[in-house]
C-alpha atoms as a PDB file:
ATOM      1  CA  UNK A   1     -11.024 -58.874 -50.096  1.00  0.00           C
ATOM      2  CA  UNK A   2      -8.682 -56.003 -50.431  1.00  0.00           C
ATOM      3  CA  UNK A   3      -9.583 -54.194 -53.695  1.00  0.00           C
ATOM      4  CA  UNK A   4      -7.085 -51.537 -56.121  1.00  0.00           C
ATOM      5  CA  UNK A   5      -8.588 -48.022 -56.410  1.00  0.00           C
ATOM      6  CA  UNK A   6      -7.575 -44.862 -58.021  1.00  0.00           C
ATOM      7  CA  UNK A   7      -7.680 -41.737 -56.086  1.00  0.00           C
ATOM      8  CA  UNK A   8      -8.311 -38.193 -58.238  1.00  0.00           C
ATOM      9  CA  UNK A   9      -8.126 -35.018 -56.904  1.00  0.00           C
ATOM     10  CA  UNK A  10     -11.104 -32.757 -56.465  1.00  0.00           C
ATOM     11  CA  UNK A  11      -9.447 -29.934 -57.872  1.00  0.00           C
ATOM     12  CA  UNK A  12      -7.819 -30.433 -60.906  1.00  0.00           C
ATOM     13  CA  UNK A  13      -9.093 -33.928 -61.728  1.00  0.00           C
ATOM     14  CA  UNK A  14      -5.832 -35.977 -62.003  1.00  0.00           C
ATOM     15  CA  UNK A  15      -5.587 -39.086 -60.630  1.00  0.00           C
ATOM     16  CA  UNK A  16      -2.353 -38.569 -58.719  1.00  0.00           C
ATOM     17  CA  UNK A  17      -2.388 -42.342 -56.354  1.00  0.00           C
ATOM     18  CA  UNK A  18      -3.308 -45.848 -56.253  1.00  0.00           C
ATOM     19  CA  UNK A  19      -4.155 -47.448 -53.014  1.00  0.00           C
ATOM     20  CA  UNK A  20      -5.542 -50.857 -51.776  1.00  0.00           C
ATOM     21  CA  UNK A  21      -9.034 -50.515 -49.582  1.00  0.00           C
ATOM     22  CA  UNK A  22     -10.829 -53.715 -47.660  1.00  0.00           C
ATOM     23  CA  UNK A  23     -14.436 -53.994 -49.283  1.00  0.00           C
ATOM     24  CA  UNK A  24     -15.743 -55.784 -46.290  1.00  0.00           C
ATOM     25  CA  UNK A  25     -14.941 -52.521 -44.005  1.00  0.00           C
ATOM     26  CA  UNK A  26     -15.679 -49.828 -46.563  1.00  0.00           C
ATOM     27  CA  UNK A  27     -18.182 -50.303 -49.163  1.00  0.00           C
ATOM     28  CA  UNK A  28     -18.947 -46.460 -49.700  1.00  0.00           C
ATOM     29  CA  UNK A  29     -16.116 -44.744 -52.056  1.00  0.00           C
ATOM     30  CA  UNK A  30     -13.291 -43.049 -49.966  1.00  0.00           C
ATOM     31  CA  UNK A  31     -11.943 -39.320 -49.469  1.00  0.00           C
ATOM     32  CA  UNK A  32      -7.928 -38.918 -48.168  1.00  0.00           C
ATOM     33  CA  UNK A  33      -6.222 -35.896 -47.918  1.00  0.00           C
ATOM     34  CA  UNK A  34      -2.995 -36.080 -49.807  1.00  0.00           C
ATOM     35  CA  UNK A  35      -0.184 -34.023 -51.621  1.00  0.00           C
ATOM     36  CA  UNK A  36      -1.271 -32.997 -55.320  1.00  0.00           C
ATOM     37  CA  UNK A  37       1.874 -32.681 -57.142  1.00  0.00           C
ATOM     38  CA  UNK A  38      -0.075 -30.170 -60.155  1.00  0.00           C
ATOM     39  CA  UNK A  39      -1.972 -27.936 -57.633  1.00  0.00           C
ATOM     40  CA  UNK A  40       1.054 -28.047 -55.450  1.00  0.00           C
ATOM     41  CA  UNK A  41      -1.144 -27.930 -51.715  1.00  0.00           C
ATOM     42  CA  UNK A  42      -2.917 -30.516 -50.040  1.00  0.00           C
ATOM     43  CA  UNK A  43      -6.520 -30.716 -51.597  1.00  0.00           C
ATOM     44  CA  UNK A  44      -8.590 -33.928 -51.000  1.00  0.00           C
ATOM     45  CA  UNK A  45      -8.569 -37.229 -53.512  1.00  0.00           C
ATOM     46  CA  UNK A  46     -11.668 -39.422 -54.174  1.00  0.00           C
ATOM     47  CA  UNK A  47     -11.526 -42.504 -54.983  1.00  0.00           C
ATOM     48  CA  UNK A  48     -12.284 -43.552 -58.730  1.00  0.00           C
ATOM     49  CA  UNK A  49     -13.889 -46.252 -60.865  1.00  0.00           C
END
């Protein structure tokens, strides 16, 4: 059930990390926090197709 997705971040548009997510508990798309390495501050990271 566990599925691969992308995450991108909001500001510069690079997708920066891959991460697993359970379909059965989250169907919408999902928003973390994280480190982006080209805008060098924390800015958050959708998740992509």
């Amino acid at each position: 059930m566990r599925d691969r997705v992308i995450l991108a971040c909001t500001e510069c548009k690079q997708r920066n990390y891959t991460t697993s997510k359970n379909k059965r508990n989250n169907s919408e798309r999902i928003e973390l926090k994280k480190y982006c390495k080209f805008c060098k501050t924390h800015t958050i990271h959708k998740e992509t197709k």
